[in-house]
Protein backbone atom coordinates (compact mmCIF):
# COMPACT_ATOMS: atom_id res chain seq x y z
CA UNK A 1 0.00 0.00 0.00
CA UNK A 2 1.59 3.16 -1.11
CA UNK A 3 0.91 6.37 0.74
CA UNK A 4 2.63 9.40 2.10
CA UNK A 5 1.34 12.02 5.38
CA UNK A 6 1.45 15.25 4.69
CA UNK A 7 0.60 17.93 7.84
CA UNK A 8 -0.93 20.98 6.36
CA UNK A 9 -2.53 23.90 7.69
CA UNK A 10 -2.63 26.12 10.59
CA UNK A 11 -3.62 23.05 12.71
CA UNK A 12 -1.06 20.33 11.15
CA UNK A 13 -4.17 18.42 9.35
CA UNK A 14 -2.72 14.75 8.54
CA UNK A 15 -3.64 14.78 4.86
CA UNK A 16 -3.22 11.72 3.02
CA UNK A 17 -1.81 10.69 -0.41
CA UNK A 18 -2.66 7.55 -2.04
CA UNK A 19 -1.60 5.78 -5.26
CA UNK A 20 -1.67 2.94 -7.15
CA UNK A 21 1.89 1.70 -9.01
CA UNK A 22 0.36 0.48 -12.10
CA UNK A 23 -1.61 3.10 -12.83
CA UNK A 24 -0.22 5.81 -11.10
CA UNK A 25 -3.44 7.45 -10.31
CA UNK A 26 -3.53 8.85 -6.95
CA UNK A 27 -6.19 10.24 -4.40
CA UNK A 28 -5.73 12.78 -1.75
CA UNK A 29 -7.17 12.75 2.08
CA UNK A 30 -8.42 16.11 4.10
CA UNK A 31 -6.34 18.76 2.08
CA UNK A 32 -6.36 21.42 5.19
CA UNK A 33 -4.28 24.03 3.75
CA UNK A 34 -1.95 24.84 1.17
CA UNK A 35 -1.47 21.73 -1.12
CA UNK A 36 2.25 22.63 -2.79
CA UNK A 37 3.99 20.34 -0.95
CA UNK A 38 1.42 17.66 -2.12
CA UNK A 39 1.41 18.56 -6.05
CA UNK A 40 4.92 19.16 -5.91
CA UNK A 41 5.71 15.24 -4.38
CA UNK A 42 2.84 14.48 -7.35
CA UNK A 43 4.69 15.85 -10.44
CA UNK A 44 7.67 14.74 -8.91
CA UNK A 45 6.48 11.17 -9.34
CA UNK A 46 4.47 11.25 -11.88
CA UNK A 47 1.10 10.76 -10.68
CA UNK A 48 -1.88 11.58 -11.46
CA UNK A 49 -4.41 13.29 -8.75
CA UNK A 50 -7.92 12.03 -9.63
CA UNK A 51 -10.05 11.99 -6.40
CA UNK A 52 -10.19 13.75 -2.92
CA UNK A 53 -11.83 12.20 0.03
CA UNK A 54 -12.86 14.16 3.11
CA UNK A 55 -13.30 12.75 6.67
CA UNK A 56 -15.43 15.95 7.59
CA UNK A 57 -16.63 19.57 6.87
CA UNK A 58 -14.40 21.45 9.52
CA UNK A 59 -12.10 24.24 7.84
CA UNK A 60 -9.28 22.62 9.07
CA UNK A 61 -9.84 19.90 6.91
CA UNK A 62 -10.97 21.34 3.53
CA UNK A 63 -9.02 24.66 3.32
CA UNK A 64 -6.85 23.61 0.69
CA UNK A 65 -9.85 22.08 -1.50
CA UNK A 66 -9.82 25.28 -4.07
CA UNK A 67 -6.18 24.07 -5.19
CA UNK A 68 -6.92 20.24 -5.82
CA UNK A 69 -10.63 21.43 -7.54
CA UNK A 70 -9.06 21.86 -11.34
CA UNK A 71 -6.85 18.36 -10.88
CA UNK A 72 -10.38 16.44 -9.76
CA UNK A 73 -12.95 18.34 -10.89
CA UNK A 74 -16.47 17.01 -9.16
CA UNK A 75 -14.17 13.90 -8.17
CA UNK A 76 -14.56 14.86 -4.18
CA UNK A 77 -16.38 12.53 -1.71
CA UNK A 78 -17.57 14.00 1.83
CA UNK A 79 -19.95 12.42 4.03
CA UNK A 80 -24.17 13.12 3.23
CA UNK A 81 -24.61 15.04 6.61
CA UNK A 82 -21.43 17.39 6.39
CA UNK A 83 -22.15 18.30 2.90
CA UNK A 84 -23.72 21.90 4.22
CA UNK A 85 -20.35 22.12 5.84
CA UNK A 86 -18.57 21.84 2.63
CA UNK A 87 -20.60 24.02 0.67
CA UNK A 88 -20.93 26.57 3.21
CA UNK A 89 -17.53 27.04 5.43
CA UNK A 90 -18.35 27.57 9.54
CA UNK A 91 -17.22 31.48 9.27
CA UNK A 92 -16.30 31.05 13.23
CA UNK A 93 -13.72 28.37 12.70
CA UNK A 94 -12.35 30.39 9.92
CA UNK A 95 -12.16 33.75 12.29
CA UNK A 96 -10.60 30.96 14.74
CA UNK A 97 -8.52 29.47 12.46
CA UNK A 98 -7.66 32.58 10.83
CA UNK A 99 -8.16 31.22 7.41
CA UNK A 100 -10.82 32.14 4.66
CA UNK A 101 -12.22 29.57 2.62
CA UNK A 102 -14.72 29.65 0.18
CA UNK A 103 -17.37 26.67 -0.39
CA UNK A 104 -17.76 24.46 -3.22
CA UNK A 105 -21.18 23.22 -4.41
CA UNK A 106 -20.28 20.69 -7.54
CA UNK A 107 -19.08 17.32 -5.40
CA UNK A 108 -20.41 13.77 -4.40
CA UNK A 109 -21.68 12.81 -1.01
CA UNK A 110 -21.38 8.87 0.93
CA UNK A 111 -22.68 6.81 3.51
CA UNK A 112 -22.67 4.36 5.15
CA UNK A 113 -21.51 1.09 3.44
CA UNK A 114 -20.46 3.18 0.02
CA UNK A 115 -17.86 1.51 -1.54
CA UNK A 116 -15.29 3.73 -3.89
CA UNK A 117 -13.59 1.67 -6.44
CA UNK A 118 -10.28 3.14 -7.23
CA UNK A 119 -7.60 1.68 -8.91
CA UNK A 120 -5.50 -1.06 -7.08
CA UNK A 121 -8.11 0.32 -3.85
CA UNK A 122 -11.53 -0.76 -2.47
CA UNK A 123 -13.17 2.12 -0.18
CA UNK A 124 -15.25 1.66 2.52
CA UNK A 125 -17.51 4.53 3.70
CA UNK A 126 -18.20 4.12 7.86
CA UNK A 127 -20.35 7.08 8.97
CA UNK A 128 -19.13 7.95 12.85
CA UNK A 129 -20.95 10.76 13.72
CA UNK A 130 -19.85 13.01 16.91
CA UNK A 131 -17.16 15.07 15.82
CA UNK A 132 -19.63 16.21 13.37
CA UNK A 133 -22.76 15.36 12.24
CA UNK A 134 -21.80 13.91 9.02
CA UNK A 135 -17.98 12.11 9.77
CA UNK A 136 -16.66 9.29 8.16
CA UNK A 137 -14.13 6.59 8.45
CA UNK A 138 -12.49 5.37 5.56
CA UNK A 139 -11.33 1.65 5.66
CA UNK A 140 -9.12 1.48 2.52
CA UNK A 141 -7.74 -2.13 0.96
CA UNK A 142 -5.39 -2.57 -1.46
CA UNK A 143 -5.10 -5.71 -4.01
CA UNK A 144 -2.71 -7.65 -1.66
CA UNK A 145 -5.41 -7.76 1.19
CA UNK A 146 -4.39 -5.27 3.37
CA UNK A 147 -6.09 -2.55 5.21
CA UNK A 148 -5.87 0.56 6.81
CA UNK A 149 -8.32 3.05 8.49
CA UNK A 150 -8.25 6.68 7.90
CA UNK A 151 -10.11 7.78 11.48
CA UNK A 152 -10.19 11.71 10.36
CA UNK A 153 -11.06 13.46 13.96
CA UNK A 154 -13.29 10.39 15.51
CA UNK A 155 -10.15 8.70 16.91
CA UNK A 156 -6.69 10.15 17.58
CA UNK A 157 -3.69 8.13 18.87
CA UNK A 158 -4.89 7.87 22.71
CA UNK A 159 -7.63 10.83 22.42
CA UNK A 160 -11.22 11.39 20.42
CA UNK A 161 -12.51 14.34 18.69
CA UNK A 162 -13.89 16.97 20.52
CA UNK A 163 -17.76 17.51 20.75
CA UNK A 164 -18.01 21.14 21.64
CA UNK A 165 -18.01 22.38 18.06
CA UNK A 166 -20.88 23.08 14.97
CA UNK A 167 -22.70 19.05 14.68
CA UNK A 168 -20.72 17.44 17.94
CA UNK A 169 -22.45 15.32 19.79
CA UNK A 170 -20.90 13.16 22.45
CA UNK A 171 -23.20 10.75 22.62
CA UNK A 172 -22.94 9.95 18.96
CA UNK A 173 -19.15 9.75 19.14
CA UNK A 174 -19.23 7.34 21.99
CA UNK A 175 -21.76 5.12 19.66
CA UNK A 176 -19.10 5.75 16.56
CA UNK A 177 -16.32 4.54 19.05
CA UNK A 178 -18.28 1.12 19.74
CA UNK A 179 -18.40 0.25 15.24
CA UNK A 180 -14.21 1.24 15.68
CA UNK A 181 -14.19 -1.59 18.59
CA UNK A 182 -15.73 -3.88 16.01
CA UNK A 183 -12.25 -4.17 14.30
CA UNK A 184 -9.10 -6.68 14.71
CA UNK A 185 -6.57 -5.03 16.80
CA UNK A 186 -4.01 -5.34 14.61
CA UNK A 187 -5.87 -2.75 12.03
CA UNK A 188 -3.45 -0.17 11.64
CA UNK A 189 -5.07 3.61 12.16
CA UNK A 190 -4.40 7.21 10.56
CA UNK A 191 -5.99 9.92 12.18
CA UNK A 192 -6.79 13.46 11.29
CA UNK A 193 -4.11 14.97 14.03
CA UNK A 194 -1.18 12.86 15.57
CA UNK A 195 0.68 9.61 15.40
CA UNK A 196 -0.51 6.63 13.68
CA UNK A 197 -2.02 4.14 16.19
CA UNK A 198 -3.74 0.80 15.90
CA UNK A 199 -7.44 -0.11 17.10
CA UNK A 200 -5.67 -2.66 19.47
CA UNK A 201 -3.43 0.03 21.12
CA UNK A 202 -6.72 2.09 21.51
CA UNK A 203 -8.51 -0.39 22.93
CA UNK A 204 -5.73 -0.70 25.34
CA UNK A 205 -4.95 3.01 26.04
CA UNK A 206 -7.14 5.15 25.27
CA UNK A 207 -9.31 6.58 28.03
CA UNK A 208 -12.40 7.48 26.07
CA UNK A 209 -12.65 3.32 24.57
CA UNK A 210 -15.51 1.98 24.96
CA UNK A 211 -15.41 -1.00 27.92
């Protein structure tokens, strides 16, 4: 499985980069600020971006969107119940932020169970709701059989996302945490902010884990 983190934005957003060898088609995960360093590693390589998937509507996760739009066009998935977020930026979290970002209205939403076929990938949509209203979990595959989860802000390495913002809910988060617990330990975990982590080191260490 080929991918590369890159931390962008005011907050360090882990955004993703996926691509496949053969084809050399790539997509991109949470672009939360300026993308150069993520076009530049492209061209470098010769890929080709085609697709952007987003984990959630906060600003700190789609600021960069405007600069991967003419590479993807409509190619940009976001979860059903965050796609007000996406089309219409929270203007507080930009004052907070200190970042201005406009919203896009041409793009495709998921759900739960939604599958994206991508070359040499299979992607599985999990809605986990509590960090916003409309967050998702990817669980991406590769070819060879192995996976990997892309948690966005539901599940950091030893912490959760917080509940106090636009579409938290802590309730909901604590039910999203319980589907996580469903997976094998050994499922390896990227998260929106933070070190990679593993579902079993969660379910070991982290304090909010469902018992």
């Amino acid at each position: 499985m080929n991918y590369k983190r890159f931390p962008l934005g005011a907050l360090w957003t882990n955004g993703y980069l996926f691509w496949d060898e053969e084809t050399h088609e790539a997509f991109f995960i949470d672009p939360g600020g300026k993308t150069k360093d993520v076009t530049d590693f492209i061209s470098a390589n010769n890929l080709k971006l085609t697709m952007v998937l987003l984990t959630h509507g906060h600003i700190d996760h789609i600021a960069g969107i405007h600069e991967l739009v003419p590479l993807v066009g409509n190619n940009i998935y976001i979860g059903k119940n965050d796609a007000f977020a996406l089309k219409h930026p929270s203007k507080k979290l930009q004052a907070l932020l200190g970042v201005k970002c406009d919203g896009i209205e041409d793009f495709k939403t998921v759900e739960e169970g939604s599958v994206i076929d991508f070359p040499g990938y299979k992607i599985k949509v999990i809605e986990t709701p509590g960090h916003t209203e409309g967050s998702v979990c990817f669980l991406i595959s590769d070819k060879d059989g192995h996976s990997i989860l892309i948690s966005g802000d539901t599940l950091f390495a030893q912490s959760v996302g917080r509940t106090d913002l636009e579409g938290g809910d802590e309730i909901k988060l604590e039910n999203s945490l319980r589907k996580l617990a469903e997976f094998n330990d050994g499922l390896h975990v990227l998260p929106g902010h933070g070190p990679d982590t593993s579902i079993g080191e969660e379910r070991e260490l982290n304090p909010y884990w469902p018992r």
